[in-house]
PDB file of N, CA and C in Angstrom:
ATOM      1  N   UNK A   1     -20.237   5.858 -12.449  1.00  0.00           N
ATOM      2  CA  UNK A   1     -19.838   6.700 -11.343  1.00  0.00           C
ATOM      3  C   UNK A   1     -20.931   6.633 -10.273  1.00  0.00           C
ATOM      4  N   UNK A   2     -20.468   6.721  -9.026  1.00  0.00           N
ATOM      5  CA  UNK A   2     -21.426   6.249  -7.817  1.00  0.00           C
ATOM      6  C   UNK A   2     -21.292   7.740  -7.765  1.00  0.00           C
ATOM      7  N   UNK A   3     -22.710   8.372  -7.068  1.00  0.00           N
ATOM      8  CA  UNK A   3     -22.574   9.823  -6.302  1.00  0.00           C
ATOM      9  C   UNK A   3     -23.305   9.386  -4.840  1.00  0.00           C
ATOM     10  N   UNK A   4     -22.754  10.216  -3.908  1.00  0.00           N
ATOM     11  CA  UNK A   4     -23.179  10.215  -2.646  1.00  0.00           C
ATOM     12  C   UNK A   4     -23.130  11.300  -2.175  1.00  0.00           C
ATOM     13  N   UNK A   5     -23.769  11.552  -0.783  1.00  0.00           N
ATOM     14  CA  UNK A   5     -24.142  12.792  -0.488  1.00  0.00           C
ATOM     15  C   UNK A   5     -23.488  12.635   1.209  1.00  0.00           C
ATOM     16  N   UNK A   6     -22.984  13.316   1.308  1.00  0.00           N
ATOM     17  CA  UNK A   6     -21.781  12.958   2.785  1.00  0.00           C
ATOM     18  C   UNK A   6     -22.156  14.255   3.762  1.00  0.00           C
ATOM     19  N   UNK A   7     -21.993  14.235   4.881  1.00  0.00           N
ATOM     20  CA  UNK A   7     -21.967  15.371   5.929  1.00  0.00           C
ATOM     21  C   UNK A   7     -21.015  15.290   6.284  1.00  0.00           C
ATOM     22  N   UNK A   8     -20.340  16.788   6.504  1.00  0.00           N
ATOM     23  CA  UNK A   8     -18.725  17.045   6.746  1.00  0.00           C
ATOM     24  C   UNK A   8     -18.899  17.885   7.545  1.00  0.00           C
ATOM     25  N   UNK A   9     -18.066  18.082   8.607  1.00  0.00           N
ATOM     26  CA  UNK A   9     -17.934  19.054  10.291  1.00  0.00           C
ATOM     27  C   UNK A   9     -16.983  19.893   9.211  1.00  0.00           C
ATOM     28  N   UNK A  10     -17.165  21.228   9.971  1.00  0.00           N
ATOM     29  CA  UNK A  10     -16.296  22.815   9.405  1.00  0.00           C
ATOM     30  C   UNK A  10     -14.782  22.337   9.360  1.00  0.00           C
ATOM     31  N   UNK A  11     -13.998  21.448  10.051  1.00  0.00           N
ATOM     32  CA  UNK A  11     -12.495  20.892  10.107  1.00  0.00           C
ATOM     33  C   UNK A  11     -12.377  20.451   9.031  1.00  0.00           C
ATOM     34  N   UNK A  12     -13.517  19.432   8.691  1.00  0.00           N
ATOM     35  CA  UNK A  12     -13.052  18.632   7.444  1.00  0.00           C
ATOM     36  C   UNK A  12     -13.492  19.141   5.870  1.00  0.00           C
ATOM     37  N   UNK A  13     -14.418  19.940   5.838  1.00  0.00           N
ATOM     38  CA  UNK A  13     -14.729  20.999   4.885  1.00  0.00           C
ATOM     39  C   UNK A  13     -13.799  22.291   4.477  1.00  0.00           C
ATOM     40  N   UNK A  14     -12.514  22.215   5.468  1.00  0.00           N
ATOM     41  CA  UNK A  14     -11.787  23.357   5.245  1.00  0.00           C
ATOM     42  C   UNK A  14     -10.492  22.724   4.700  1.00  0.00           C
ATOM     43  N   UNK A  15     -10.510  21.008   5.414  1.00  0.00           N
ATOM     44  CA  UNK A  15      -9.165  20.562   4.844  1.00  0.00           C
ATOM     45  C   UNK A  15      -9.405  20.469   3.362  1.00  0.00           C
ATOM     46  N   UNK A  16     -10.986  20.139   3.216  1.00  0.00           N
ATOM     47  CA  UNK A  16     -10.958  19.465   1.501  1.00  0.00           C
ATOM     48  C   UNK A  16     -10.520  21.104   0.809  1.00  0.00           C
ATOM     49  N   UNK A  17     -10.957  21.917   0.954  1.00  0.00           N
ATOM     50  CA  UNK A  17     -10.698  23.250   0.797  1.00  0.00           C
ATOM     51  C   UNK A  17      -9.194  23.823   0.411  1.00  0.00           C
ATOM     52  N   UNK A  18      -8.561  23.585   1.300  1.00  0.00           N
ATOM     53  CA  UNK A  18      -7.157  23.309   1.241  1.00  0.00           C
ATOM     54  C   UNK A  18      -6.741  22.490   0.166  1.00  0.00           C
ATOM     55  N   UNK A  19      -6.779  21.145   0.243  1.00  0.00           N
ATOM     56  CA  UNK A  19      -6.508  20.360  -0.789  1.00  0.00           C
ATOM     57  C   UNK A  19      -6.812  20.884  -2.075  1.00  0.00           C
ATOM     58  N   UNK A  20      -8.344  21.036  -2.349  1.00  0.00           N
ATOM     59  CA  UNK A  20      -8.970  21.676  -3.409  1.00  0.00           C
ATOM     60  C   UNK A  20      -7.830  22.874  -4.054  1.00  0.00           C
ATOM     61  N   UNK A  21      -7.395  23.658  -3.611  1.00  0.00           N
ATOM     62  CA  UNK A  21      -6.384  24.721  -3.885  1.00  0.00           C
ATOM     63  C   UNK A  21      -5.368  24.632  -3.928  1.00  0.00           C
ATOM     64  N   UNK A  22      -4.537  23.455  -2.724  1.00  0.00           N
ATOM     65  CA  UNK A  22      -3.161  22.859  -3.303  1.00  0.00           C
ATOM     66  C   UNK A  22      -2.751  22.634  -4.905  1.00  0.00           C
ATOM     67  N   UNK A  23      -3.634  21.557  -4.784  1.00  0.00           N
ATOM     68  CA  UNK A  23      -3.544  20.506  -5.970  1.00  0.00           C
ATOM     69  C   UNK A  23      -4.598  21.691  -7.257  1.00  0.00           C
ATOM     70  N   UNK A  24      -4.997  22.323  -7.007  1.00  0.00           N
ATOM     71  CA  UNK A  24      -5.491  23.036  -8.422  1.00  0.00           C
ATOM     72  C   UNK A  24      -6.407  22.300  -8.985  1.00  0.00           C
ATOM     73  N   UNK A  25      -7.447  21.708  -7.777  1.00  0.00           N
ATOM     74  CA  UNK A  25      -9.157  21.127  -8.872  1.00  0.00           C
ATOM     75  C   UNK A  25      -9.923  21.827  -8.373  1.00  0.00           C
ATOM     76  N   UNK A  26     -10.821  21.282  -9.231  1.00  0.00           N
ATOM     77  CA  UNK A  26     -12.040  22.445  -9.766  1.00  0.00           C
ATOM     78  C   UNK A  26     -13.359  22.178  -9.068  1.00  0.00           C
ATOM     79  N   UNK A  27     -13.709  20.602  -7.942  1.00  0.00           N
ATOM     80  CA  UNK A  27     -14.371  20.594  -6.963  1.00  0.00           C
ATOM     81  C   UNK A  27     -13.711  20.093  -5.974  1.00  0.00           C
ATOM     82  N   UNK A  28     -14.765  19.555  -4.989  1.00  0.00           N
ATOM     83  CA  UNK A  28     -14.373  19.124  -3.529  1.00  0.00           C
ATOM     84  C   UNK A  28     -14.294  18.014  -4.002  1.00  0.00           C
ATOM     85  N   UNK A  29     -15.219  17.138  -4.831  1.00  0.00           N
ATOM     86  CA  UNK A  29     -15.508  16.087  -5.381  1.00  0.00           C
ATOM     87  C   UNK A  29     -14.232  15.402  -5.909  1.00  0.00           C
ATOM     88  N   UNK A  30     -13.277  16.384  -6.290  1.00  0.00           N
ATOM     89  CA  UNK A  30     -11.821  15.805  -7.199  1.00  0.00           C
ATOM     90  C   UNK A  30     -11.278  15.709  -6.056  1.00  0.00           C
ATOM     91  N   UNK A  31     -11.308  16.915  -4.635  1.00  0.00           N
ATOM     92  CA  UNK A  31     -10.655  16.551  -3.587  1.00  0.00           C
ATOM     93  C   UNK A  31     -10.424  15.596  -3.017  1.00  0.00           C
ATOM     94  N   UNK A  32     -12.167  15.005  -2.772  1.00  0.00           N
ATOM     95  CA  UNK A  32     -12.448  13.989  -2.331  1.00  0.00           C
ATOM     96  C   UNK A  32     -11.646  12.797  -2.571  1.00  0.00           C
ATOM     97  N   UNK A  33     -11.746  12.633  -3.838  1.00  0.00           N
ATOM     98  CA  UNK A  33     -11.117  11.593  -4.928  1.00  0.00           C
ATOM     99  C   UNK A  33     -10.021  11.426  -4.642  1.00  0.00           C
ATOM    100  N   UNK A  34      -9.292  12.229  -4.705  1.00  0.00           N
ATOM    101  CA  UNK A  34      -7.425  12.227  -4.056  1.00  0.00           C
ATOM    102  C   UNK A  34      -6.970  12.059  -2.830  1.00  0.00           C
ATOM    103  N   UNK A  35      -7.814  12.448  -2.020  1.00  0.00           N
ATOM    104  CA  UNK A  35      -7.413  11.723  -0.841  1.00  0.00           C
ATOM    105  C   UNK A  35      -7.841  10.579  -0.104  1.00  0.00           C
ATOM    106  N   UNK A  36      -9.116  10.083  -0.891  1.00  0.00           N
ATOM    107  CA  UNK A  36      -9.459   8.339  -1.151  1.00  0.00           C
ATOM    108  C   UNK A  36      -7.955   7.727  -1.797  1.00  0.00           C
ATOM    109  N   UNK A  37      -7.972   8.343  -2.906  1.00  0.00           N
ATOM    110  CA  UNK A  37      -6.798   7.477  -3.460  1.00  0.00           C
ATOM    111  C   UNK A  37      -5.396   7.593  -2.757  1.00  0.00           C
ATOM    112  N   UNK A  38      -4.967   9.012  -2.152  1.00  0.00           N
ATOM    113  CA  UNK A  38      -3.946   8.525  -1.145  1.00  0.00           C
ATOM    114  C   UNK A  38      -3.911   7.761  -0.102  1.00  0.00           C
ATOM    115  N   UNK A  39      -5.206   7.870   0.252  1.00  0.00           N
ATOM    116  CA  UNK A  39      -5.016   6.688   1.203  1.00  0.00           C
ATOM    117  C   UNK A  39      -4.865   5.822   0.731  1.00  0.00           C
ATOM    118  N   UNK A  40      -5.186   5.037   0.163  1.00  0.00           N
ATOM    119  CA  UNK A  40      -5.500   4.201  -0.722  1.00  0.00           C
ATOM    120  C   UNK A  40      -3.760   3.698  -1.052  1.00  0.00           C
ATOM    121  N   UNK A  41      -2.770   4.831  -1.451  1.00  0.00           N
ATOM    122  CA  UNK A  41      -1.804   3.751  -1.627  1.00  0.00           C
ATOM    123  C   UNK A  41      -0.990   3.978  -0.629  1.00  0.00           C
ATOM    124  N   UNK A  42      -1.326   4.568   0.765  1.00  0.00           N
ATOM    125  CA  UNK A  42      -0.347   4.352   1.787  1.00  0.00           C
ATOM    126  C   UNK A  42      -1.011   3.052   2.821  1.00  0.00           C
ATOM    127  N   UNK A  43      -1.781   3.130   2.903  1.00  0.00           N
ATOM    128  CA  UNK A  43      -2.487   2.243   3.807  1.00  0.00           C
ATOM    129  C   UNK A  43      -3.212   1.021   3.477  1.00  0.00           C
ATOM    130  N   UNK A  44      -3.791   0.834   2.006  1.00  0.00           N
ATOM    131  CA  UNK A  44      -4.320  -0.208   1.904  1.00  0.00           C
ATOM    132  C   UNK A  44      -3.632  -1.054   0.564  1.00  0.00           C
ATOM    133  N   UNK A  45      -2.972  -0.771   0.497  1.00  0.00           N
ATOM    134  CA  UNK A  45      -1.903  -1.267  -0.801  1.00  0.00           C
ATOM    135  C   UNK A  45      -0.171  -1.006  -0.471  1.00  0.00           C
ATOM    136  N   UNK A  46      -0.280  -1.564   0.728  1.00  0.00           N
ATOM    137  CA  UNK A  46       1.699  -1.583   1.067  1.00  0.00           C
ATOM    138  C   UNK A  46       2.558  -2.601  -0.024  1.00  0.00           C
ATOM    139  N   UNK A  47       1.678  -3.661  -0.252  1.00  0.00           N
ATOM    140  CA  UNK A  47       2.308  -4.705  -1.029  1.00  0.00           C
ATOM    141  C   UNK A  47       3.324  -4.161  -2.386  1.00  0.00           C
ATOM    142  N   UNK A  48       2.631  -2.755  -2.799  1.00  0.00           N
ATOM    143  CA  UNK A  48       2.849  -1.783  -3.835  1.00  0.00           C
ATOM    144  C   UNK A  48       4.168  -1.021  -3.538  1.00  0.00           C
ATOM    145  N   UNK A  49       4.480  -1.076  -2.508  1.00  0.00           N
ATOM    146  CA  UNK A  49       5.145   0.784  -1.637  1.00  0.00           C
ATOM    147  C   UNK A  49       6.389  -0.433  -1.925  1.00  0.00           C
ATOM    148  N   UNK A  50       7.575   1.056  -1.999  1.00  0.00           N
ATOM    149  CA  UNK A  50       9.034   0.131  -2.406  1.00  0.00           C
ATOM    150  C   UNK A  50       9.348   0.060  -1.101  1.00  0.00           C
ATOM    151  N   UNK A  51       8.693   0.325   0.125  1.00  0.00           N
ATOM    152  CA  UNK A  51       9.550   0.096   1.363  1.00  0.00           C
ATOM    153  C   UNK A  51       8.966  -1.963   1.325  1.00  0.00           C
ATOM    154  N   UNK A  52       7.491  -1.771   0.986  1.00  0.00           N
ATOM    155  CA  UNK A  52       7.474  -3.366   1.501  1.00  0.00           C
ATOM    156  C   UNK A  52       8.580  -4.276   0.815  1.00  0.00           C
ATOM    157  N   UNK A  53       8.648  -3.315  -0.500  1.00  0.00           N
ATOM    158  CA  UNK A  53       9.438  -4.724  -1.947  1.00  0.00           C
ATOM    159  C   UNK A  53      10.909  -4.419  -0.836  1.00  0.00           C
ATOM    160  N   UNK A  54      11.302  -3.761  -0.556  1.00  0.00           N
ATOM    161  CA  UNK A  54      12.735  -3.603   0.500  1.00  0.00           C
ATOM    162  C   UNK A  54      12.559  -4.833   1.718  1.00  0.00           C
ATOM    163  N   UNK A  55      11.667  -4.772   2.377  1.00  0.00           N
ATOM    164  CA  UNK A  55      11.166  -5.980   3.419  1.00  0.00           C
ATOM    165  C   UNK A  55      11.122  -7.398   2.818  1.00  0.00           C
ATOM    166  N   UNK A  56      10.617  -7.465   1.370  1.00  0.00           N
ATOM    167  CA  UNK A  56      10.845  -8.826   1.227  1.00  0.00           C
ATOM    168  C   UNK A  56      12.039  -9.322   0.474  1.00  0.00           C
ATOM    169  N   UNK A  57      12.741  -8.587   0.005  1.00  0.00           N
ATOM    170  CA  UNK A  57      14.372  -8.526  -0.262  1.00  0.00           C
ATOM    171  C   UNK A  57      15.304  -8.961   0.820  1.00  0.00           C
ATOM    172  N   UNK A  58      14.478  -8.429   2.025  1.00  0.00           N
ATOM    173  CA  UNK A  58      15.387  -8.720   3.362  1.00  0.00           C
ATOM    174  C   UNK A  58      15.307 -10.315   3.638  1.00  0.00           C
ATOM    175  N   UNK A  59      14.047 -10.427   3.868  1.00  0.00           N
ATOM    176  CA  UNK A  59      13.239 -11.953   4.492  1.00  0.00           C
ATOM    177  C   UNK A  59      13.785 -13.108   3.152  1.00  0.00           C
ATOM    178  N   UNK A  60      14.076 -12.540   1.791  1.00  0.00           N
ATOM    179  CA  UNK A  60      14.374 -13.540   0.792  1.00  0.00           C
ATOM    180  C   UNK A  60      16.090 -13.732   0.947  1.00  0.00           C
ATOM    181  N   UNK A  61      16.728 -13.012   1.538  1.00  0.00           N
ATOM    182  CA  UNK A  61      18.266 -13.507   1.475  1.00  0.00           C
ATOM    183  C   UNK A  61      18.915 -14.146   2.712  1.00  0.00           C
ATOM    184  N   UNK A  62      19.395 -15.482   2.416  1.00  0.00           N
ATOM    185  CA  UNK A  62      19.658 -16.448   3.243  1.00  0.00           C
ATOM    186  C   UNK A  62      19.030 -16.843   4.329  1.00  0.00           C
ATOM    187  N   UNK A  63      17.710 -17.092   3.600  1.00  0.00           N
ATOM    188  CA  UNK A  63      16.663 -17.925   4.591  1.00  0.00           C
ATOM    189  C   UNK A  63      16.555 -18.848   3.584  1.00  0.00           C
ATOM    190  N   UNK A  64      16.532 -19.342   2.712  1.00  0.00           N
ATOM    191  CA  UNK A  64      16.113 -20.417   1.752  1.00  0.00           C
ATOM    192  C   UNK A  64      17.320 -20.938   1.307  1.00  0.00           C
ATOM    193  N   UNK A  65      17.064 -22.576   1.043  1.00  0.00           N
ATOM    194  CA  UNK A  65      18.451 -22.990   0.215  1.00  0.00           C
ATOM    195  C   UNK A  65      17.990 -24.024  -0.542  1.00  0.00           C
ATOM    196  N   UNK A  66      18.642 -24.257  -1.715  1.00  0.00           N
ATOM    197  CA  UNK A  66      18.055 -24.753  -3.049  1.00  0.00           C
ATOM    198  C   UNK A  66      18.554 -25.925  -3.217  1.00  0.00           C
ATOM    199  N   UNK A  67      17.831 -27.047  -3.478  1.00  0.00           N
ATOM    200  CA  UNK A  67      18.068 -28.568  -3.415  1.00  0.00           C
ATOM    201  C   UNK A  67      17.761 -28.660  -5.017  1.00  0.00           C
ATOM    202  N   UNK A  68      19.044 -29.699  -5.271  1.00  0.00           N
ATOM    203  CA  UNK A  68      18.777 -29.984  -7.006  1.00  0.00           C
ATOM    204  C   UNK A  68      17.931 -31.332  -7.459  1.00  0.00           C
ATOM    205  N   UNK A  69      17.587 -32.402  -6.051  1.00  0.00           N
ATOM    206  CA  UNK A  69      16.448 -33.432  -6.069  1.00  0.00           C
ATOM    207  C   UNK A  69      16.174 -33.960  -4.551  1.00  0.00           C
ATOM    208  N   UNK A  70      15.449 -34.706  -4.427  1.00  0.00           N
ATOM    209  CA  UNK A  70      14.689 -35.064  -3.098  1.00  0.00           C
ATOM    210  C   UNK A  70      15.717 -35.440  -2.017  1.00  0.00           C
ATOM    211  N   UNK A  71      17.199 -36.331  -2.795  1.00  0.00           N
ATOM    212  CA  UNK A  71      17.508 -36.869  -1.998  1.00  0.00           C
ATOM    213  C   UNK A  71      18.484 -35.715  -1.240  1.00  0.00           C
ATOM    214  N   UNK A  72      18.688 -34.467  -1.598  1.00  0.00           N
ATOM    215  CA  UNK A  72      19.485 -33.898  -0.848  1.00  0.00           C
ATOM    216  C   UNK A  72      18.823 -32.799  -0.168  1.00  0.00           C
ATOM    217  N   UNK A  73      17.385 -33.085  -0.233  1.00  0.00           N
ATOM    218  CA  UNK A  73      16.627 -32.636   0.898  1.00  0.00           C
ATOM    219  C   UNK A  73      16.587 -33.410   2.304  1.00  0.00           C
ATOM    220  N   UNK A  74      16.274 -34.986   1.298  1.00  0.00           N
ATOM    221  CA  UNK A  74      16.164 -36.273   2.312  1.00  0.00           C
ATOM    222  C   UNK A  74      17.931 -36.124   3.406  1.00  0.00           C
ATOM    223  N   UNK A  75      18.485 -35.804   3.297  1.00  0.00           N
ATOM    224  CA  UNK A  75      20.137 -35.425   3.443  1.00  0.00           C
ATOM    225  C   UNK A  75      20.415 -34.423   4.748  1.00  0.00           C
ATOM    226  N   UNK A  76      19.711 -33.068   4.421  1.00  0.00           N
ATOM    227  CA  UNK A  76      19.604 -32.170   5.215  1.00  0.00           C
ATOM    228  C   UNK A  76      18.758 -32.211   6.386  1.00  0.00           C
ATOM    229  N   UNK A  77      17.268 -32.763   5.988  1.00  0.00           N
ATOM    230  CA  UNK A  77      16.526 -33.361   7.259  1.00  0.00           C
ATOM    231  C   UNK A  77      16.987 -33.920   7.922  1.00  0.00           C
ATOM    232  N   UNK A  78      17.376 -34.957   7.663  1.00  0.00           N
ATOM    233  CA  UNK A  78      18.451 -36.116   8.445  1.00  0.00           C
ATOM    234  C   UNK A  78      19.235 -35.803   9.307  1.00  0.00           C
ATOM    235  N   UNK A  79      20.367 -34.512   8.712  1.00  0.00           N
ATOM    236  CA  UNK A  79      21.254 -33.995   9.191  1.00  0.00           C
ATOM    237  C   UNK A  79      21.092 -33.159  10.614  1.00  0.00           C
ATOM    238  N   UNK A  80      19.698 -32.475  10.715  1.00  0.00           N
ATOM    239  CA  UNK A  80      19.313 -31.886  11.645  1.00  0.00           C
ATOM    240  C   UNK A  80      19.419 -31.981  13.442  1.00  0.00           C
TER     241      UNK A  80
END
């Protein structure tokens, strides 16, 4: 476990405060923790969120088409 020692303005000492009492922990420190980790999966882990897996569901249907050997790739190029 890393510890650090942070300076917080009265705004942001009242939100952890808040949080702290929402969620029912027992420091600021757990506060802390939870809203690292929410961020954490809205903002730096979309790849995760079912809206992205919805986005690549979109981009995967009928954009690709499946060749059973070279020459009916060689076929379609051609065709272009």
């Amino acid at each position: 476990m890393v510890q650090a020692i942070i300076s917080l303005g009265e705004n942001e000492d009242r939100v952890l405060t808040i949080v702290k009492g929402k969620f029912g922990l027992k420091t600021k420190s757990e506060a802390v923790n939870l809203v690292i980790k929410k961020y954490e999966e809205q903002l730096l882990e979309p790849h995760l969120r079912p809206e992205y897996k919805n986005e690549l569901l979109k981009i995967d249907k009928g954009k690709f088409k499946r060749f059973s050997d070279i020459k009916e790739l060689r076929k379609e190029i051609e065709n272009v």
